[in-house]
C-alpha atoms as a PDB file:
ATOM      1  CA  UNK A   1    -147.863 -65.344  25.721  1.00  0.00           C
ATOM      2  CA  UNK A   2    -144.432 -64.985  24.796  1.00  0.00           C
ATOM      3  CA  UNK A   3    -141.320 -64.329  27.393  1.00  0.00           C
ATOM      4  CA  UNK A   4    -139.169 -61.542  27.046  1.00  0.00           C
ATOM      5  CA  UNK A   5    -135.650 -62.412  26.676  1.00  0.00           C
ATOM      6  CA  UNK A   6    -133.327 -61.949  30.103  1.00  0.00           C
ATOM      7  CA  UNK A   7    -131.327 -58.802  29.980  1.00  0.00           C
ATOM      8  CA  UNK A   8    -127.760 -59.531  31.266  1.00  0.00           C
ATOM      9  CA  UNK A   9    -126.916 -56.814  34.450  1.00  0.00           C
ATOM     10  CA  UNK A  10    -123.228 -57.011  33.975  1.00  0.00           C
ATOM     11  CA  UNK A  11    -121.659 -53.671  32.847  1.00  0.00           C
ATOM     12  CA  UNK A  12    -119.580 -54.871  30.365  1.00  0.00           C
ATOM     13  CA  UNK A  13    -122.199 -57.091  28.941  1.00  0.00           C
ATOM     14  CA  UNK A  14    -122.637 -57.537  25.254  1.00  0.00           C
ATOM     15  CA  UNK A  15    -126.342 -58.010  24.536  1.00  0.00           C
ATOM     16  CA  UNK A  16    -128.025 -60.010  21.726  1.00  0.00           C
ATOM     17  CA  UNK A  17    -130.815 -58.026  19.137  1.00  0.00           C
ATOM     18  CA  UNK A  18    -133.363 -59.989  21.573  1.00  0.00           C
ATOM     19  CA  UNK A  19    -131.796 -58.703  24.672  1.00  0.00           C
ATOM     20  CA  UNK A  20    -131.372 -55.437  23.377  1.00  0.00           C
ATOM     21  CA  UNK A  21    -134.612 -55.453  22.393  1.00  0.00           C
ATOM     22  CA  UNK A  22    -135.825 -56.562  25.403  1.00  0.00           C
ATOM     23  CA  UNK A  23    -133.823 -53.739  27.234  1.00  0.00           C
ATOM     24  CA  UNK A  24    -134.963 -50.730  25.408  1.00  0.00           C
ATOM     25  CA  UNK A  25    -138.874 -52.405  25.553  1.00  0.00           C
ATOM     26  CA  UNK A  26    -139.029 -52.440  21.482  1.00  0.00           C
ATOM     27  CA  UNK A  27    -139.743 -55.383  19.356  1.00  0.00           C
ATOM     28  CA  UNK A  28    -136.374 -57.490  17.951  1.00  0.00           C
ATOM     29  CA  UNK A  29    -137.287 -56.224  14.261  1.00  0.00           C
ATOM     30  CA  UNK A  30    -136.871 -52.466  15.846  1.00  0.00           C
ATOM     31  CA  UNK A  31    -133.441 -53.145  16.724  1.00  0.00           C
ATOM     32  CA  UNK A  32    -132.396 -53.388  12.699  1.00  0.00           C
ATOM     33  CA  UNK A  33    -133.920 -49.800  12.375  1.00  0.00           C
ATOM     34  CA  UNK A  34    -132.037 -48.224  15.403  1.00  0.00           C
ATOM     35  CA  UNK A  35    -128.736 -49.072  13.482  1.00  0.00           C
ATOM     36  CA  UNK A  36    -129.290 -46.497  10.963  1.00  0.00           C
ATOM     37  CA  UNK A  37    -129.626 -44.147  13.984  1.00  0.00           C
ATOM     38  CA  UNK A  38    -126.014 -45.272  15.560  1.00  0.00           C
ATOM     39  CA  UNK A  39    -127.038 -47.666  18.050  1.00  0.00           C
ATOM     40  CA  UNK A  40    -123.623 -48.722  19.473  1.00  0.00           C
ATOM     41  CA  UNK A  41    -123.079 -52.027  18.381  1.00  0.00           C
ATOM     42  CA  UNK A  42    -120.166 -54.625  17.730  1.00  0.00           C
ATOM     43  CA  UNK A  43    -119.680 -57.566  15.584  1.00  0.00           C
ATOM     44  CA  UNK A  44    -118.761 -61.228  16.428  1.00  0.00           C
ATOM     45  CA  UNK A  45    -119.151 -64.588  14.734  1.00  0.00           C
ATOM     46  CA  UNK A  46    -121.929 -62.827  12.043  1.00  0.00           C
ATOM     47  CA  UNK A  47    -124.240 -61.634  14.734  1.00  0.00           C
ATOM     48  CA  UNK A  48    -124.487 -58.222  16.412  1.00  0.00           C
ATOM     49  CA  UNK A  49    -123.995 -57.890  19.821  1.00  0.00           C
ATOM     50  CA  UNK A  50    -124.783 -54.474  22.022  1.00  0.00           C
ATOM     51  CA  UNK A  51    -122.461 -53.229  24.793  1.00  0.00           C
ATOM     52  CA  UNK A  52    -125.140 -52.754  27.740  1.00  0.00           C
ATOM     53  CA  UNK A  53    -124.158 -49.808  29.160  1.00  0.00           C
ATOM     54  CA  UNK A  54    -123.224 -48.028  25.608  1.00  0.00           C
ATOM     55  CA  UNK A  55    -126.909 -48.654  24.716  1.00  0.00           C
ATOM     56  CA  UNK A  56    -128.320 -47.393  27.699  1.00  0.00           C
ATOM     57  CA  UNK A  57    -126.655 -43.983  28.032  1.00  0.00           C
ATOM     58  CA  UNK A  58    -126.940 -43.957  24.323  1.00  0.00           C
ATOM     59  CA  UNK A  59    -130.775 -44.851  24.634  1.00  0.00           C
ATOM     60  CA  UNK A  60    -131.226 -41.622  27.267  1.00  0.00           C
ATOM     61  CA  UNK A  61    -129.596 -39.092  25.406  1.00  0.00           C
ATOM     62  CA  UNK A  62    -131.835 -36.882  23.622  1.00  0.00           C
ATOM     63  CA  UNK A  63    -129.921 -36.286  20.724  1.00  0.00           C
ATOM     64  CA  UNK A  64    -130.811 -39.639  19.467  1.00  0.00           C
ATOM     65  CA  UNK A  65    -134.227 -39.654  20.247  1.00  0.00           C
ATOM     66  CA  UNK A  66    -136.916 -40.296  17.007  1.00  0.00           C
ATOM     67  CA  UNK A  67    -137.201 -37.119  14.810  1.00  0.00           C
ATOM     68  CA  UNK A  68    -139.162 -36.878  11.796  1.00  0.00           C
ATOM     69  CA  UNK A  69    -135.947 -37.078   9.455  1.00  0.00           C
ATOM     70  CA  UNK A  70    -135.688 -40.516  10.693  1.00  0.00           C
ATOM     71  CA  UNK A  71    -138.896 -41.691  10.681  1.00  0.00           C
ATOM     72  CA  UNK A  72    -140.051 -40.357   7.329  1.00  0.00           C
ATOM     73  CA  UNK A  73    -137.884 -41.026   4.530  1.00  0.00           C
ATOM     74  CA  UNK A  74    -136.750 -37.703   2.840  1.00  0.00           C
ATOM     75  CA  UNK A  75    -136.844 -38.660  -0.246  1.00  0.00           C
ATOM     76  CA  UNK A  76    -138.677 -42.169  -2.494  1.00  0.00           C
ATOM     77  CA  UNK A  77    -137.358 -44.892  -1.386  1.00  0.00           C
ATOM     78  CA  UNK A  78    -136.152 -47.987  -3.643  1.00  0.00           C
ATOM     79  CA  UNK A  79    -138.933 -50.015  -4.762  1.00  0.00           C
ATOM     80  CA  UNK A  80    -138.391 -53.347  -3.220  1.00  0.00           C
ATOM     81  CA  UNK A  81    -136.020 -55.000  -5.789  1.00  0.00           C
ATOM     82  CA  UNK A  82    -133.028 -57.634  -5.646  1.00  0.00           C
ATOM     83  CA  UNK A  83    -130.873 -57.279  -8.963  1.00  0.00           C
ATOM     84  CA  UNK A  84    -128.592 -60.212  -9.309  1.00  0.00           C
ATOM     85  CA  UNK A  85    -127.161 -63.037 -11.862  1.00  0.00           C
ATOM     86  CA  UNK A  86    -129.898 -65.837 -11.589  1.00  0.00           C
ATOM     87  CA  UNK A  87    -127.578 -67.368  -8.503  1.00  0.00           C
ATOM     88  CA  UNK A  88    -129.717 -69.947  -7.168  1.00  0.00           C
ATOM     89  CA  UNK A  89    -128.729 -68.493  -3.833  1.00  0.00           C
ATOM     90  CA  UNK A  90    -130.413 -65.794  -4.436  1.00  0.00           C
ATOM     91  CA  UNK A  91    -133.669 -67.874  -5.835  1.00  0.00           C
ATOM     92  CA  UNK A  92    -133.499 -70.004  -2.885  1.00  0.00           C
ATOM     93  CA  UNK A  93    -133.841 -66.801  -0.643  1.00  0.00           C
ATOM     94  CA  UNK A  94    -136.172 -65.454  -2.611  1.00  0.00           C
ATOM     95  CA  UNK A  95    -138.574 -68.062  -2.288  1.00  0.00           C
ATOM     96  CA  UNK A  96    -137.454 -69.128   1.462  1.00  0.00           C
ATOM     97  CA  UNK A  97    -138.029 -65.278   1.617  1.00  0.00           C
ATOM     98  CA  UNK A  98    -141.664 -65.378   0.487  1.00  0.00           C
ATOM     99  CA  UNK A  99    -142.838 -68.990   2.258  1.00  0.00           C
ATOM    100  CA  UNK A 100    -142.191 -66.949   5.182  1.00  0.00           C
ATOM    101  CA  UNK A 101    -144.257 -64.413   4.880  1.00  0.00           C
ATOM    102  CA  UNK A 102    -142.300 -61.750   4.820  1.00  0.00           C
ATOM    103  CA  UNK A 103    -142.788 -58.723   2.439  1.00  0.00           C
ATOM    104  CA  UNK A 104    -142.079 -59.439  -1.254  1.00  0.00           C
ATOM    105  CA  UNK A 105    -139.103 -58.141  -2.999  1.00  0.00           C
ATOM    106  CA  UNK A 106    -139.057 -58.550  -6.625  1.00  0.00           C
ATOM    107  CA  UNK A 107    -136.174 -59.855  -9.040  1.00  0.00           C
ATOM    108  CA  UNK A 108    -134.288 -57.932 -11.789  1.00  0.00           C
ATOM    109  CA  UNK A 109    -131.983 -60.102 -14.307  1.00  0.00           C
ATOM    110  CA  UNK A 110    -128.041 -58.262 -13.943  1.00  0.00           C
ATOM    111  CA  UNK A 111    -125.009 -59.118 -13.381  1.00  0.00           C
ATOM    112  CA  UNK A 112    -122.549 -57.343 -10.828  1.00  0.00           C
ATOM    113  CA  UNK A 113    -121.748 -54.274 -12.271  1.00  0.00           C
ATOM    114  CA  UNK A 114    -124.753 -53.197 -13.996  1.00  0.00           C
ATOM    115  CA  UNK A 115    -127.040 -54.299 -10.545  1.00  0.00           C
ATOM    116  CA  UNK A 116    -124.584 -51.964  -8.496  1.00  0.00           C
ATOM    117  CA  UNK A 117    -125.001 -49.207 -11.183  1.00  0.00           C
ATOM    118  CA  UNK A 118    -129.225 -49.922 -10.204  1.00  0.00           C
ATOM    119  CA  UNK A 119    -128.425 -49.844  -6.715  1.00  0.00           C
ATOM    120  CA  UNK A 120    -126.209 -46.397  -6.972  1.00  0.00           C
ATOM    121  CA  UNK A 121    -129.405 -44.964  -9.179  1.00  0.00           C
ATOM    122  CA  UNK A 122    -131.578 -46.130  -6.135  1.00  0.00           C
ATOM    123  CA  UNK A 123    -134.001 -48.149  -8.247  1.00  0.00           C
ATOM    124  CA  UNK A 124    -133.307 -51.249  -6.388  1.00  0.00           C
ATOM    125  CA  UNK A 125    -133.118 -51.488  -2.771  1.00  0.00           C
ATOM    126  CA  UNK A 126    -129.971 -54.779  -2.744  1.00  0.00           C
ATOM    127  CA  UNK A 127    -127.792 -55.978  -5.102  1.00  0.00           C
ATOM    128  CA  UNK A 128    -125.766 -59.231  -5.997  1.00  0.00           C
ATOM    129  CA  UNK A 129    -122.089 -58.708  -5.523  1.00  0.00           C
ATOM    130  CA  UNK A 130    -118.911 -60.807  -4.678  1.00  0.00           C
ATOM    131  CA  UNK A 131    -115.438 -59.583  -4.363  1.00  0.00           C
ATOM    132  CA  UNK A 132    -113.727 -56.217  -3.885  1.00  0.00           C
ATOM    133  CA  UNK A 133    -116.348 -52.953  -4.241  1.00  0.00           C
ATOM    134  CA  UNK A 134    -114.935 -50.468  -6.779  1.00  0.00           C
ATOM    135  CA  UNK A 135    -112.431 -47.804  -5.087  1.00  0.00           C
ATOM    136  CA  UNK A 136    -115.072 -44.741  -5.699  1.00  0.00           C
ATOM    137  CA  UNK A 137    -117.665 -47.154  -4.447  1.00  0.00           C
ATOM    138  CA  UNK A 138    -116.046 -47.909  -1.123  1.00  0.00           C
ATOM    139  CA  UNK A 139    -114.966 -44.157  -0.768  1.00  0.00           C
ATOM    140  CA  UNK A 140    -118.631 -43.621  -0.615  1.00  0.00           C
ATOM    141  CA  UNK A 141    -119.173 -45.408   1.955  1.00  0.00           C
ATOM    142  CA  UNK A 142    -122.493 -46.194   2.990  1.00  0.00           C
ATOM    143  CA  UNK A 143    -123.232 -50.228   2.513  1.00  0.00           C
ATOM    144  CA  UNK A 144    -123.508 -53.115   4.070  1.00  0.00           C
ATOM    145  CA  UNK A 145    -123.225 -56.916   2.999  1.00  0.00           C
ATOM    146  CA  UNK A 146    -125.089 -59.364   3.528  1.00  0.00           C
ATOM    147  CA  UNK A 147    -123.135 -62.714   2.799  1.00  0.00           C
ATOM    148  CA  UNK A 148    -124.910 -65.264   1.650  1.00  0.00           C
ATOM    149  CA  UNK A 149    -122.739 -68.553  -0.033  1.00  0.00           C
ATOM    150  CA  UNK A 150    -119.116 -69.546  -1.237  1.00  0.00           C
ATOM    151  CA  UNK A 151    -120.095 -70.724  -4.297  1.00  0.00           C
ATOM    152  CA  UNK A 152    -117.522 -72.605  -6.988  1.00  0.00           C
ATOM    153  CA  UNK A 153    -117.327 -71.517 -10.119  1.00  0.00           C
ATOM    154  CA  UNK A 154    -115.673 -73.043 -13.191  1.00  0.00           C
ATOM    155  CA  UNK A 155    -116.233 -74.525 -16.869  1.00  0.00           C
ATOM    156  CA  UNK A 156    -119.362 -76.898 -18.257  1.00  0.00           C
ATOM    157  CA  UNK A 157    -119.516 -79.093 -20.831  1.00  0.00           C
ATOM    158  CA  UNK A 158    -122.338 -81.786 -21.882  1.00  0.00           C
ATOM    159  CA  UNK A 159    -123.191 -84.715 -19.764  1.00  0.00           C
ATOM    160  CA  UNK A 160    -120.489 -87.166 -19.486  1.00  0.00           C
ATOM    161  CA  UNK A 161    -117.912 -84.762 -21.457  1.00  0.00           C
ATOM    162  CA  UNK A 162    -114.873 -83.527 -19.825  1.00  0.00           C
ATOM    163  CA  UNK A 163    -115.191 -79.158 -20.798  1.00  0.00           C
ATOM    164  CA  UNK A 164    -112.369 -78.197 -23.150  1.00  0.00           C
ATOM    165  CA  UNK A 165    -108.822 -77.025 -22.253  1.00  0.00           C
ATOM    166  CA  UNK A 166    -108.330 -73.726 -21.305  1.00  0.00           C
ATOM    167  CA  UNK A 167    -105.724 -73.275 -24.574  1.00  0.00           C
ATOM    168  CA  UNK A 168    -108.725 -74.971 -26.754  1.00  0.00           C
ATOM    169  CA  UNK A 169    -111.234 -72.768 -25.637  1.00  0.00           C
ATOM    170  CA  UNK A 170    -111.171 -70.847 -28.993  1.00  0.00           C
ATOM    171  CA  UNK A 171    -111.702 -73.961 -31.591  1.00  0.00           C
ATOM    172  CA  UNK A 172    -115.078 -74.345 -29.211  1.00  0.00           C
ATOM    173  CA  UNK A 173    -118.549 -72.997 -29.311  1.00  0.00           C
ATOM    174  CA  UNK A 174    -117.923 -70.921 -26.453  1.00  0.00           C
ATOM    175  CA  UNK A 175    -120.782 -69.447 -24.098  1.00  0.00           C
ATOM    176  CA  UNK A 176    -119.215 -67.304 -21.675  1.00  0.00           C
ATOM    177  CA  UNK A 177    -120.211 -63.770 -19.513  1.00  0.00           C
ATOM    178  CA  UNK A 178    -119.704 -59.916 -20.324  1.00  0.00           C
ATOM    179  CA  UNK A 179    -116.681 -58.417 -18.825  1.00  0.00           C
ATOM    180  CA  UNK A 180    -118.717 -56.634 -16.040  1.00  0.00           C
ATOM    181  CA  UNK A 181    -119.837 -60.013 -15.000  1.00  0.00           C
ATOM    182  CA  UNK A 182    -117.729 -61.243 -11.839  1.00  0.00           C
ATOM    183  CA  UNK A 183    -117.089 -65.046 -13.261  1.00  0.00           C
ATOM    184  CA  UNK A 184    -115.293 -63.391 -15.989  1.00  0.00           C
ATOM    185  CA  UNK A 185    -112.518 -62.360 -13.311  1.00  0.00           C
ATOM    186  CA  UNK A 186    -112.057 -66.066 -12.199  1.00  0.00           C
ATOM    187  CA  UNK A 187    -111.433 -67.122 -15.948  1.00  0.00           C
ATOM    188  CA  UNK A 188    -109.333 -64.023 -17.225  1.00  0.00           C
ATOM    189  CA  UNK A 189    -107.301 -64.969 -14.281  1.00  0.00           C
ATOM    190  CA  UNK A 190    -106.509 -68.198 -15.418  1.00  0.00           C
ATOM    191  CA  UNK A 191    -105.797 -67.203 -18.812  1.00  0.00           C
ATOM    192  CA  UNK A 192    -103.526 -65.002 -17.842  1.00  0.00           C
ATOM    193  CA  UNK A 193    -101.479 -67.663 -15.875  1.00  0.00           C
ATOM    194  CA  UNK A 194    -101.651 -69.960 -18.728  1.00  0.00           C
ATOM    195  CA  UNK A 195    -100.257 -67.110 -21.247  1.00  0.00           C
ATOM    196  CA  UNK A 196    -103.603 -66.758 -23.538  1.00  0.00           C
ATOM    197  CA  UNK A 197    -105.184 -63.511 -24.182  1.00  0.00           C
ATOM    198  CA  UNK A 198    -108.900 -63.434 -23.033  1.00  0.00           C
ATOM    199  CA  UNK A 199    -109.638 -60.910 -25.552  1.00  0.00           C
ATOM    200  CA  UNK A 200    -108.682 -63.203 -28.436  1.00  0.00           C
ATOM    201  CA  UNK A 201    -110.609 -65.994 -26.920  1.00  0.00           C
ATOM    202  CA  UNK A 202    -113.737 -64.040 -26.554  1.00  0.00           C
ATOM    203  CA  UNK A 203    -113.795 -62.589 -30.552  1.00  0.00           C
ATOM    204  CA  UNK A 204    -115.424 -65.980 -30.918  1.00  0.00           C
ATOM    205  CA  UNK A 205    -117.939 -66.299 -28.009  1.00  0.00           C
ATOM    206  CA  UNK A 206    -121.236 -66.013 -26.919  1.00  0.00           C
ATOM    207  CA  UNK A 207    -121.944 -63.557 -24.081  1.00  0.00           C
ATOM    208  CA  UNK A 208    -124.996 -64.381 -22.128  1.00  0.00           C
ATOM    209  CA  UNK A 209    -126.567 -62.263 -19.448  1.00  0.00           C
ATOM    210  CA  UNK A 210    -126.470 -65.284 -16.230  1.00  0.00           C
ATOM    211  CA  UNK A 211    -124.951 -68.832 -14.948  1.00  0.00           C
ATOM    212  CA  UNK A 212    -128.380 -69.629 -15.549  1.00  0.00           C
ATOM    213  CA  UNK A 213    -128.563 -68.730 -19.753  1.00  0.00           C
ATOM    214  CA  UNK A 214    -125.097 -70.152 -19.980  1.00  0.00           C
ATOM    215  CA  UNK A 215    -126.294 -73.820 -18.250  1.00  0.00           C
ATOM    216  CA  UNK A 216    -128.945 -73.362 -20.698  1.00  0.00           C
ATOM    217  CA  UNK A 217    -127.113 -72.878 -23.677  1.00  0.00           C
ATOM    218  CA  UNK A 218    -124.372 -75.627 -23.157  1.00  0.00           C
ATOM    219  CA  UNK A 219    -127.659 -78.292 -22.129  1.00  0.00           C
ATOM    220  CA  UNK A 220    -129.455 -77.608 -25.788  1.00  0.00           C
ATOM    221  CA  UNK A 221    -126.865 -77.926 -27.598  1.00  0.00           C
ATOM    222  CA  UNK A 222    -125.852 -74.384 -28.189  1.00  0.00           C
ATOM    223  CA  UNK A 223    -122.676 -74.052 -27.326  1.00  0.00           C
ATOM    224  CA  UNK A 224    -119.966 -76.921 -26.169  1.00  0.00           C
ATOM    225  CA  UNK A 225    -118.311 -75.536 -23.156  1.00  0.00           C
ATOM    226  CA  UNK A 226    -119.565 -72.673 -21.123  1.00  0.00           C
ATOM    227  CA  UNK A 227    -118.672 -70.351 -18.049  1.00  0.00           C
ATOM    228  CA  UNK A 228    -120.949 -70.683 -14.713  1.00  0.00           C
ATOM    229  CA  UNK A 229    -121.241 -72.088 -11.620  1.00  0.00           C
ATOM    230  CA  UNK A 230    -121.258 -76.057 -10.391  1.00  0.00           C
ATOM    231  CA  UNK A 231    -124.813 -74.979  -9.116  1.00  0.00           C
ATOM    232  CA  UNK A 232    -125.846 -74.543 -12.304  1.00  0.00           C
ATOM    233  CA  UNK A 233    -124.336 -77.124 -13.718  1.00  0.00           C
ATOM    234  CA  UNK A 234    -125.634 -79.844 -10.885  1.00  0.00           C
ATOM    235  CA  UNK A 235    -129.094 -78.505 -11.476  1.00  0.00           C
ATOM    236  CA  UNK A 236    -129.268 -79.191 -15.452  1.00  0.00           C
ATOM    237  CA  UNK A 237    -126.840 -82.710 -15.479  1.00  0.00           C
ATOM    238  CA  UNK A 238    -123.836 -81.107 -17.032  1.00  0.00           C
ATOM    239  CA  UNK A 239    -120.036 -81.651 -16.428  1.00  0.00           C
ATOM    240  CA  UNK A 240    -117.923 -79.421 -14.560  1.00  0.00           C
ATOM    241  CA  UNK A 241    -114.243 -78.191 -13.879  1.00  0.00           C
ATOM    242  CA  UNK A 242    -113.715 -75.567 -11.462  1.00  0.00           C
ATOM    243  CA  UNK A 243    -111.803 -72.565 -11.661  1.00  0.00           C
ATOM    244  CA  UNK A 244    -112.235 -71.433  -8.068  1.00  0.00           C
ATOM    245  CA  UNK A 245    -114.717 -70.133  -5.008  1.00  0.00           C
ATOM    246  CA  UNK A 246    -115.784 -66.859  -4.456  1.00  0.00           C
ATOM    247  CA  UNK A 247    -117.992 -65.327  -1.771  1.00  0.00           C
ATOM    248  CA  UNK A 248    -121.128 -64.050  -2.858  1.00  0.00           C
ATOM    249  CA  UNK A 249    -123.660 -62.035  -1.541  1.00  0.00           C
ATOM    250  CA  UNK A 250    -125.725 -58.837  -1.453  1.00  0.00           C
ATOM    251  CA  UNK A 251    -124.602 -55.274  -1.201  1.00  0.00           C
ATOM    252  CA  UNK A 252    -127.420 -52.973   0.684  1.00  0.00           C
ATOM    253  CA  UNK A 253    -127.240 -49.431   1.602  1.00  0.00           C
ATOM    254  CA  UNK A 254    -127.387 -48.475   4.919  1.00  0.00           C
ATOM    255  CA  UNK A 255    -130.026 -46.170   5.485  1.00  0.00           C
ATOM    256  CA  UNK A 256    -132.362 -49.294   4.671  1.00  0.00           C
ATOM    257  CA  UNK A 257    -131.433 -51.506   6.886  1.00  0.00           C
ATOM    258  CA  UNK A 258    -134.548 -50.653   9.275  1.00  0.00           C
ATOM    259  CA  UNK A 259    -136.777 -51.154   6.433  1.00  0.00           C
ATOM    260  CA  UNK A 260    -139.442 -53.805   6.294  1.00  0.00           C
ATOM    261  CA  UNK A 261    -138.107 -55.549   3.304  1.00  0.00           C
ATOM    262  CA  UNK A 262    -134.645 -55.771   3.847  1.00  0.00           C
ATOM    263  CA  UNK A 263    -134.779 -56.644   7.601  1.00  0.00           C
ATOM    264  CA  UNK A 264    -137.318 -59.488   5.918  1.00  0.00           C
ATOM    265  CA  UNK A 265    -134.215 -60.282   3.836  1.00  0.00           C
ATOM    266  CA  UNK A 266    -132.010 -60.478   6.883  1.00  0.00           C
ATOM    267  CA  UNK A 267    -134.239 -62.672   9.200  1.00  0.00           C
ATOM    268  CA  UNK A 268    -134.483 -65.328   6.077  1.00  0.00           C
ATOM    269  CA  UNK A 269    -130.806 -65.175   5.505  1.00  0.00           C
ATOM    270  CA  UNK A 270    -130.002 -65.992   8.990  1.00  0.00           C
ATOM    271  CA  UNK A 271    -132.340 -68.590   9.049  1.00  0.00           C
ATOM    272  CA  UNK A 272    -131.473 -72.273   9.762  1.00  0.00           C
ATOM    273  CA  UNK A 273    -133.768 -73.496   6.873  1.00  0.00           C
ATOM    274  CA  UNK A 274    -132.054 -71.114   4.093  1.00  0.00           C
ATOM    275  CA  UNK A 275    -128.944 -72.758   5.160  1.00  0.00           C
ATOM    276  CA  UNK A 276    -130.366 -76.384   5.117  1.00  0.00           C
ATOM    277  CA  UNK A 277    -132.153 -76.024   1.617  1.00  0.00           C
ATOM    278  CA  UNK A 278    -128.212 -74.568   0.204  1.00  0.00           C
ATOM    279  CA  UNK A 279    -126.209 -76.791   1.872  1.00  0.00           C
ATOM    280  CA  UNK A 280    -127.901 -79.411  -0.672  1.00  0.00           C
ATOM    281  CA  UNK A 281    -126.970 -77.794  -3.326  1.00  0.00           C
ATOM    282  CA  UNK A 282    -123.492 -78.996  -4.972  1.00  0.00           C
ATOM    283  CA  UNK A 283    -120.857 -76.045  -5.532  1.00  0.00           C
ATOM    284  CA  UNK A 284    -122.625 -74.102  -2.297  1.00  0.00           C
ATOM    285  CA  UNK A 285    -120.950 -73.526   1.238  1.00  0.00           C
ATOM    286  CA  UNK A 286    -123.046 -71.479   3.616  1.00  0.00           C
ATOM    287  CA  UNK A 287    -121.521 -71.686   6.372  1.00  0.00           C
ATOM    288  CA  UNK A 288    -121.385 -67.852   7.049  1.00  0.00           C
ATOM    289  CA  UNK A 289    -124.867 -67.384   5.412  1.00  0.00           C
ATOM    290  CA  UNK A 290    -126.331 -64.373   7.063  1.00  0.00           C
ATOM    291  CA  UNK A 291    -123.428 -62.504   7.928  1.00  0.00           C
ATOM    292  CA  UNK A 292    -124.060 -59.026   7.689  1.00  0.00           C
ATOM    293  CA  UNK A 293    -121.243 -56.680   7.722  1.00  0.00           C
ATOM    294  CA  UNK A 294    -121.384 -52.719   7.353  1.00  0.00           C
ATOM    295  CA  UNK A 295    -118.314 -51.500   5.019  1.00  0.00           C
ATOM    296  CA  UNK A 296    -116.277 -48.954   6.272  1.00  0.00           C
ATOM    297  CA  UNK A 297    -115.997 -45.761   3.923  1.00  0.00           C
ATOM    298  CA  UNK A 298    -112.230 -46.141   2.277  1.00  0.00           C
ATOM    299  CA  UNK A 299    -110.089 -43.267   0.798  1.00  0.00           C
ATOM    300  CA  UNK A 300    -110.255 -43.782  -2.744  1.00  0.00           C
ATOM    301  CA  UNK A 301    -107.093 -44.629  -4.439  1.00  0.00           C
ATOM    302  CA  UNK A 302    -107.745 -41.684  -7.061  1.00  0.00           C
ATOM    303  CA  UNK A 303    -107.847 -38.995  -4.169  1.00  0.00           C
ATOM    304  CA  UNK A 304    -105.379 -36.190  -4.818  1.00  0.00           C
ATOM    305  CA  UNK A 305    -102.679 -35.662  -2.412  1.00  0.00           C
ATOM    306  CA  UNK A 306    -101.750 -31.857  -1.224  1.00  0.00           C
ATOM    307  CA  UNK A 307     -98.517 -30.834  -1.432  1.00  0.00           C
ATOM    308  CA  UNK A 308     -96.684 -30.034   1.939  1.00  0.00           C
ATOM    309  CA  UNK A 309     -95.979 -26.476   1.870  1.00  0.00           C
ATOM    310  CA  UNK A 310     -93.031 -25.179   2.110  1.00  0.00           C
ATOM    311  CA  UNK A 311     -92.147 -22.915   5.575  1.00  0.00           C
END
């Protein structure tokens, strides 16, 4: 028999999902779904916490009582997909994902911008993402993230061999990312502060579609310096010089956080043994894994401005 969780009687009290749940008299998991509903809610250090007496005259107002819009979905939802780069983040919470018994969500191969284009078409239900969201994107509105590693990010070269100069890149076998892949960012960056043109440089390359091909392609031979992550490059021996960490995640709308898979996906991020099994991986800091964060709608920077009229 399990004990429910004691419900603070303070007014001002900020309750935990278990003391919320506890509360309201619904199971923990139920609390994900009532945010789609506009349970009042706050954030602090990654976890959400419920102002007690915000929930409870929230809880007896009628006007946010079930109705069938909310519990039937009005139109098909997202299969239950994850389209990503190959990060073995997102591998490692896959299978943490699965070993706990959670429901399965299934893997498509993309990097960022073509898994957000899936995740704008609805036919997958999370997507891999790190930095800013596009401005049209954010005007939206209607995500949430759920952070999952810094990772570091850089060049790779054989075992034992330092990669290649930035300016030498060209007279190398080159295996780097398409433009619409995030990594791409970090490097064009540092071209650009070393005076070289990235377009030049890439004539001569080899675009392949993850860290994972490109770690590949540098370990057979293929190619003598490539563009990926020091996970990657830990997990198949090679060298590595870093260009920089970025935060990287998932992107997730809204309107399924309450749903079986993704609160699966949540629970497993903020897991202590997801964080364990990537904080032995090199390149990896997790220590905000399982942050989720809902993204404010932002005025696009492309919005038309009226005129003032004249009186």
């Amino acid at each position: 028999m399990t004990s429910r969780a004691p419900v603070p009687t303070s007014s001002d009290a900020l309750l935990t999902t278990r003391e919320v749940a506890a509360l309201l008299r619904v199971h923990p998991k139920h609390v994900y779904r009532l945010l789609k509903r506009g349970i009042p809610t706050r954030r602090a250090g990654g976890k959400w916490l419920f102002p007690r007496e915000e929930v409870l005259r929230w809880a007896e107002s009628s006007a946010h009582a079930p109705s069938e819009s909310e519990t039937a979905p009005t139109g098909a939802a997202p299969a239950p997909l994850l389209a990503a780069n190959g990060d073995l983040a997102v591998e490692t919470l896959l299978a943490r994902h699965q070993r706990e018994g959670h429901p399965l969500v299934g893997f498509v191969l993309a990097d960022r911008s073509h898994a957000l284009e899936l995740l704008e078409q609805g036919q997958v239900m999370a997507a891999g993402w790190h930095g800013a969201l596009p401005a049209e994107t954010e005007a939206r509105g209607g995500l949430a993230r759920l952070h999952l590693v810094h990772r570091e990010v850089g060049l790779i070269a054989a075992p034992g061999k330092e990669p290649a100069a930035l300016e030498r890149l060209s007279r190398v076998r080159f295996a780097s990312r398409p433009p619409t892949a995030g990594v791409r960012h970090h490097l064009d960056e540092c071209l650009r502060d070393a005076g070289l043109d990235s377009r030049s440089l890439h004539r001569g390359a080899t675009l392949h579609a993850s860290h994972r091909d490109v770690a590949c392609a540098v370990a057979r031979g293929e190619a003598d310096v490539g563009l990926a992550s020091r996970a990657w490059a830990s997990r198949l021996g090679l060298s590595f010089r870093s260009l920089g960490y970025e935060a990287y995640g998932l992107v997730i709308p809204t309107v399924l956080l309450g749903t079986p898979a993704v609160v699966g996906l949540c629970e497993t991020a903020q897991g202590a043994a997801l964080r364990r099994s990537l904080r032995g991986i090199p390149g990896y800091e997790p220590g905000d894994t399982g942050k989720l964060q809902v993204l404010a709608a932002r005025a696009s920077r492309h919005a038309p401005t009226r005129k003032k009229e004249r009186t």
